[in-house]
Structures are given as structure tokens and as C-alpha cells.
PDB file of N, CA and C in Angstrom:
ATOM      1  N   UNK A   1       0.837  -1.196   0.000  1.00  0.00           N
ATOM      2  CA  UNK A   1       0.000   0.000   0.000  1.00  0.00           C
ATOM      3  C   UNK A   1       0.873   1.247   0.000  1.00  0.00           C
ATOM      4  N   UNK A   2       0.265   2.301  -0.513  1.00  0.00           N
ATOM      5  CA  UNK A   2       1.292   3.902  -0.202  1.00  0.00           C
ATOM      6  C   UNK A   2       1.955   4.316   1.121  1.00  0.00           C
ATOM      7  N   UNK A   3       1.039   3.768   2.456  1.00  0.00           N
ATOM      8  CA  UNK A   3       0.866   3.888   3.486  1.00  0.00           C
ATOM      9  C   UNK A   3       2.436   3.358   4.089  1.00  0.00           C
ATOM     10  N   UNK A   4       2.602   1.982   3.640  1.00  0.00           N
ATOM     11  CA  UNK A   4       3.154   0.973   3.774  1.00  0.00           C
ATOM     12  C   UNK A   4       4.554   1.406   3.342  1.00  0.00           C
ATOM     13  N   UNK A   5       4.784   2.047   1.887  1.00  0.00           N
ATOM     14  CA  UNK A   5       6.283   2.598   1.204  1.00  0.00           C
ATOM     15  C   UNK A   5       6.154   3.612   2.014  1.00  0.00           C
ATOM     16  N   UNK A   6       5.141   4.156   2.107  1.00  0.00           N
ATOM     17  CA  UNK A   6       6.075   6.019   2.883  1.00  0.00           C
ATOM     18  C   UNK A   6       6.551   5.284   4.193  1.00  0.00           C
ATOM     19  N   UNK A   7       6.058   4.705   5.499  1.00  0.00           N
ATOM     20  CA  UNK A   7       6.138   3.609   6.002  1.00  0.00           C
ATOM     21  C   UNK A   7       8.011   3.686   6.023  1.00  0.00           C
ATOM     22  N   UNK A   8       8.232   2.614   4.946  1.00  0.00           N
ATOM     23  CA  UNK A   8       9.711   2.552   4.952  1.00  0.00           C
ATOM     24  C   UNK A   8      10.499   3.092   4.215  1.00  0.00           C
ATOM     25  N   UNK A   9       9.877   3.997   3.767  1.00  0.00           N
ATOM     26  CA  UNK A   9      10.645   5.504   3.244  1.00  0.00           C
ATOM     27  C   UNK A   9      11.286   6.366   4.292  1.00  0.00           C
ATOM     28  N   UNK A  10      10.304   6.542   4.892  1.00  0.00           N
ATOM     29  CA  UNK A  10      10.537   7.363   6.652  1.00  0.00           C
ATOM     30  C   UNK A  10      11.272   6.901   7.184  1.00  0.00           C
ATOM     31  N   UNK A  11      11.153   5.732   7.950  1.00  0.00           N
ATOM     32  CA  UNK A  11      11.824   4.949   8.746  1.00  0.00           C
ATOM     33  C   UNK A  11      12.888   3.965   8.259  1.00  0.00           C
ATOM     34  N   UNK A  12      13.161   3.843   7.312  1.00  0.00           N
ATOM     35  CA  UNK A  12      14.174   3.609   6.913  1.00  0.00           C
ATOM     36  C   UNK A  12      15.380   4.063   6.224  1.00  0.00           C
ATOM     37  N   UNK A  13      15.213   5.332   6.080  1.00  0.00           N
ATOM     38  CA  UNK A  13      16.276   6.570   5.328  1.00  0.00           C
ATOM     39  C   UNK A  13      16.183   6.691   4.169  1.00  0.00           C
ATOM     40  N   UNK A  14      15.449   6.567   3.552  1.00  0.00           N
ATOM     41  CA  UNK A  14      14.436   7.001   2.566  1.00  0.00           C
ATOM     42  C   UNK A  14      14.645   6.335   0.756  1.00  0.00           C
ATOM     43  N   UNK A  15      15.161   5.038   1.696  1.00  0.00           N
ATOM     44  CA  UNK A  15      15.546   4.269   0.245  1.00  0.00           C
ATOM     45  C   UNK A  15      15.291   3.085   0.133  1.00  0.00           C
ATOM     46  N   UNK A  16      14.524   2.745  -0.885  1.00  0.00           N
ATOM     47  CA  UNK A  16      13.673   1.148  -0.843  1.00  0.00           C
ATOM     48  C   UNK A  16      14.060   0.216  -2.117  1.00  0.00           C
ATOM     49  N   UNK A  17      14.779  -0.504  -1.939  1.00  0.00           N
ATOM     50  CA  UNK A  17      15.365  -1.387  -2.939  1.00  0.00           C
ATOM     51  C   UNK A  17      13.916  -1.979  -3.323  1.00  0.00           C
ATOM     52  N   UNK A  18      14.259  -2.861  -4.422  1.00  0.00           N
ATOM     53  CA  UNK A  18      13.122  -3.389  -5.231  1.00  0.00           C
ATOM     54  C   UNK A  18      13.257  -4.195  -5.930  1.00  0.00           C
ATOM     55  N   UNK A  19      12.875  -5.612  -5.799  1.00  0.00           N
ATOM     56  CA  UNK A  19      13.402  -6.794  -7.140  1.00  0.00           C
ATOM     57  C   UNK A  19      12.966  -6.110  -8.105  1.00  0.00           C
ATOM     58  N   UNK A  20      13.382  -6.938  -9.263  1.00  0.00           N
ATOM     59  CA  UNK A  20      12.699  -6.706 -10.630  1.00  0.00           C
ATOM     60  C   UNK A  20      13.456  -7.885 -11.366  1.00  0.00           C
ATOM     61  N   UNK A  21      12.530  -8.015 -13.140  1.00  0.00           N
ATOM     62  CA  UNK A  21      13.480  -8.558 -14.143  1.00  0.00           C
ATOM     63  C   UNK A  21      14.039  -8.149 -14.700  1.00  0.00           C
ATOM     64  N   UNK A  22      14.768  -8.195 -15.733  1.00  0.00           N
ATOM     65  CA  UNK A  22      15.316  -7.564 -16.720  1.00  0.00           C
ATOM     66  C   UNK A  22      14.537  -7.018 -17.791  1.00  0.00           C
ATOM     67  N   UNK A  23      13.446  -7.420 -17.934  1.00  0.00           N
ATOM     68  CA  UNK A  23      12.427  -7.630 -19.246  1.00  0.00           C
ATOM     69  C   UNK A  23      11.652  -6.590 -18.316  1.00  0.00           C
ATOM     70  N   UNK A  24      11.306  -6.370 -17.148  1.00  0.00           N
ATOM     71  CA  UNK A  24      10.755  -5.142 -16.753  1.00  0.00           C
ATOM     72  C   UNK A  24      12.004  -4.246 -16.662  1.00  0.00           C
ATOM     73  N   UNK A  25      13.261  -3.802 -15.957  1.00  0.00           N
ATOM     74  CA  UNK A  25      14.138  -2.851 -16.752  1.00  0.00           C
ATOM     75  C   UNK A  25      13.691  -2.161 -17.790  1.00  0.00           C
ATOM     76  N   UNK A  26      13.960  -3.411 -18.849  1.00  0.00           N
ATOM     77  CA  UNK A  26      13.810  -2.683 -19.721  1.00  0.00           C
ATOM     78  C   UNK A  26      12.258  -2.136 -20.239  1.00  0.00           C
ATOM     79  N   UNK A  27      11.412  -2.735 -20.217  1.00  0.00           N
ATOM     80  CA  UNK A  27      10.012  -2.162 -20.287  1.00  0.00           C
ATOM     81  C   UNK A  27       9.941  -0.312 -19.781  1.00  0.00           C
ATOM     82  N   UNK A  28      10.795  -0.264 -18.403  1.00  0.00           N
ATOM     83  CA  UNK A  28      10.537   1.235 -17.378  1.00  0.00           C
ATOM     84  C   UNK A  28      11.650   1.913 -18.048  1.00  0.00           C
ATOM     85  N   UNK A  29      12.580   1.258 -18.568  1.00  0.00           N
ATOM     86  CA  UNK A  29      13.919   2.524 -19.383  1.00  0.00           C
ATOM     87  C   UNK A  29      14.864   2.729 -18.332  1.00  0.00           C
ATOM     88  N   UNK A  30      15.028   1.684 -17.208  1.00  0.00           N
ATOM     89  CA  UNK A  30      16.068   1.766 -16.298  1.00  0.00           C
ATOM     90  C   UNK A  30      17.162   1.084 -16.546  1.00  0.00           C
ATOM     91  N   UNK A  31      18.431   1.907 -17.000  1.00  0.00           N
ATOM     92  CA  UNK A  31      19.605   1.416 -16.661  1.00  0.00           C
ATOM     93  C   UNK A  31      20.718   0.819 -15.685  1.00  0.00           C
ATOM     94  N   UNK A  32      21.624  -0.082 -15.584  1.00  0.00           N
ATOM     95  CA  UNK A  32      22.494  -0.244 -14.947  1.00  0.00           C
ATOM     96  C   UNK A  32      23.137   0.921 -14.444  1.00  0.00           C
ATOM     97  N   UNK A  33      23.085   0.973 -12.831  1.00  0.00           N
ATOM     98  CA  UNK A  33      23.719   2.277 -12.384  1.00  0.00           C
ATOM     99  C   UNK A  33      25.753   2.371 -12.941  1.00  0.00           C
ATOM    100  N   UNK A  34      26.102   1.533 -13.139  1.00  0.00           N
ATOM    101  CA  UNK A  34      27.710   0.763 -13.869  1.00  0.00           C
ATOM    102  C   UNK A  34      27.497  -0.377 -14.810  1.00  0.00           C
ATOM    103  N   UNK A  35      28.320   0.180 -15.765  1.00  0.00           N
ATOM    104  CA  UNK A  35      28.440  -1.084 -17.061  1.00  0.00           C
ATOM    105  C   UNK A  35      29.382  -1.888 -16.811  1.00  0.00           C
ATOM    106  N   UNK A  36      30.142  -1.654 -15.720  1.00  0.00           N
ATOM    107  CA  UNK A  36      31.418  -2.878 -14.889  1.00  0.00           C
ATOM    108  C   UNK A  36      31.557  -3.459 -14.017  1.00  0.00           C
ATOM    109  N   UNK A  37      30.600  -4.083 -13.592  1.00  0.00           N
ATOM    110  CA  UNK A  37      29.855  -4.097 -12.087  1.00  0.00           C
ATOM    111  C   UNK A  37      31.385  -5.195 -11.515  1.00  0.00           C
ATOM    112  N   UNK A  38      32.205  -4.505 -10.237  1.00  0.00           N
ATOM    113  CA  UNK A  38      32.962  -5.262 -10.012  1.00  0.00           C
ATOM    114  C   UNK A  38      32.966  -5.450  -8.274  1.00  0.00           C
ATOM    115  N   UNK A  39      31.831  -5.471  -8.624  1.00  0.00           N
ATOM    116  CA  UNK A  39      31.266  -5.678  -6.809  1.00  0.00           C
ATOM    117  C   UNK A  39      31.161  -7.237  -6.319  1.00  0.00           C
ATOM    118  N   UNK A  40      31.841  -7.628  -5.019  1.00  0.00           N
ATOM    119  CA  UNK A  40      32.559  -9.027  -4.541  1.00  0.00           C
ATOM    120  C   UNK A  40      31.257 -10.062  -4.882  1.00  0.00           C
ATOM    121  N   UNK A  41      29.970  -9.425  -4.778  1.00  0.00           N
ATOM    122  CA  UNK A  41      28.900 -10.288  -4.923  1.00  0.00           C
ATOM    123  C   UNK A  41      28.193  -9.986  -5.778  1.00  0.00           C
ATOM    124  N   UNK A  42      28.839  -9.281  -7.128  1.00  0.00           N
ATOM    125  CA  UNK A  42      27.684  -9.150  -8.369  1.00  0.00           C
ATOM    126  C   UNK A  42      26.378  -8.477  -7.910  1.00  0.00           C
ATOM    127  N   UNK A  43      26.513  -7.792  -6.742  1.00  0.00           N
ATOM    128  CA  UNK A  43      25.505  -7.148  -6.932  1.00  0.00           C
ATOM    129  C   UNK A  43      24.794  -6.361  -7.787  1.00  0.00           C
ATOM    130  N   UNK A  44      23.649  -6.226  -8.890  1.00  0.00           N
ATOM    131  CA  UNK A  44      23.458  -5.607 -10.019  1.00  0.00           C
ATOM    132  C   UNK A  44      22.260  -4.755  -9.718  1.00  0.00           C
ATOM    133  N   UNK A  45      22.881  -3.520  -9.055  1.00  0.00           N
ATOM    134  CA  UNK A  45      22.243  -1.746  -9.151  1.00  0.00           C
ATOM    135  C   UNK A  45      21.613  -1.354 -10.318  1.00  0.00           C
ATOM    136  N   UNK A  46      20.884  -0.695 -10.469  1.00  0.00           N
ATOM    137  CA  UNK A  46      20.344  -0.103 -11.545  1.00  0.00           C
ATOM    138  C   UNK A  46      20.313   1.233 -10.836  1.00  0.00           C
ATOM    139  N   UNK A  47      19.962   2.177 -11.902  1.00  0.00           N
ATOM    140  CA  UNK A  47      20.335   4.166 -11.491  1.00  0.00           C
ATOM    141  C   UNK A  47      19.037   3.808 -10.484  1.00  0.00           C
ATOM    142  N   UNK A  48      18.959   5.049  -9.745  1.00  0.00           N
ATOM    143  CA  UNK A  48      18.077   5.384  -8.481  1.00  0.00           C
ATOM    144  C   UNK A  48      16.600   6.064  -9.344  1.00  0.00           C
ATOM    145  N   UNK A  49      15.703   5.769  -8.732  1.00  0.00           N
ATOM    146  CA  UNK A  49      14.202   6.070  -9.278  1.00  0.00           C
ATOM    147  C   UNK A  49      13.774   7.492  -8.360  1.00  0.00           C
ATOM    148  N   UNK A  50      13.215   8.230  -8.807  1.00  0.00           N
ATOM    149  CA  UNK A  50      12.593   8.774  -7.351  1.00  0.00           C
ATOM    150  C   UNK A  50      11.198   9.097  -7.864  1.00  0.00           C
ATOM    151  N   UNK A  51       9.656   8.337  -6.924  1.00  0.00           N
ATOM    152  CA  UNK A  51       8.752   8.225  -7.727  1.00  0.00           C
ATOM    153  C   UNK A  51       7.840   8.767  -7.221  1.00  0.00           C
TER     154      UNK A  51
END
């Protein structure tokens, strides 16, 4: 619910990760925040949303 993201928007410092696929990526026009991702656990960022 809205209630629910502002919720852990607030109380959590105002940043809410979010699964997704790739096939939605690309559907929303979100890029890889790095095209070299050389992070110990492949973690794969995409740029920041603000919605």
C-alpha cells in the first residue's frame, strides 16, 4: 500500500530497494547504475528512481 512505502521511506532513510526482471528494466527505461559491475557479490544496481 502507499501507506506501507512512505512507512519505509521514513523509517528507513528514505531508500527502498526493489526486485525486478530484466524484461521489466527494460520495459521502465532503467539502466544499470555501472556497465562494470565489479562488486565481490555481483551485486546488479540499476540508477536510483525517485517516484
Amino acid at each position: 500500500t502507499a501507506e506501507a512505502v512512505t512507512f519505509m521511506a521514513r523509517l528507513g532513510g528514505g531508500l527502498i530497494c526493489v526486485p525486478t526482471t530484466e524484461s521489466r528494466l527494460r520495459q521502465l527505461g532503467i539502466s544499470e547504475m555501472v556497465p562494470d559491475n565489479r562488486d565481490s557479490f555481483r551485486t546488479d544496481f540499476q540508477v536510483s528512481v525517485d517516484a
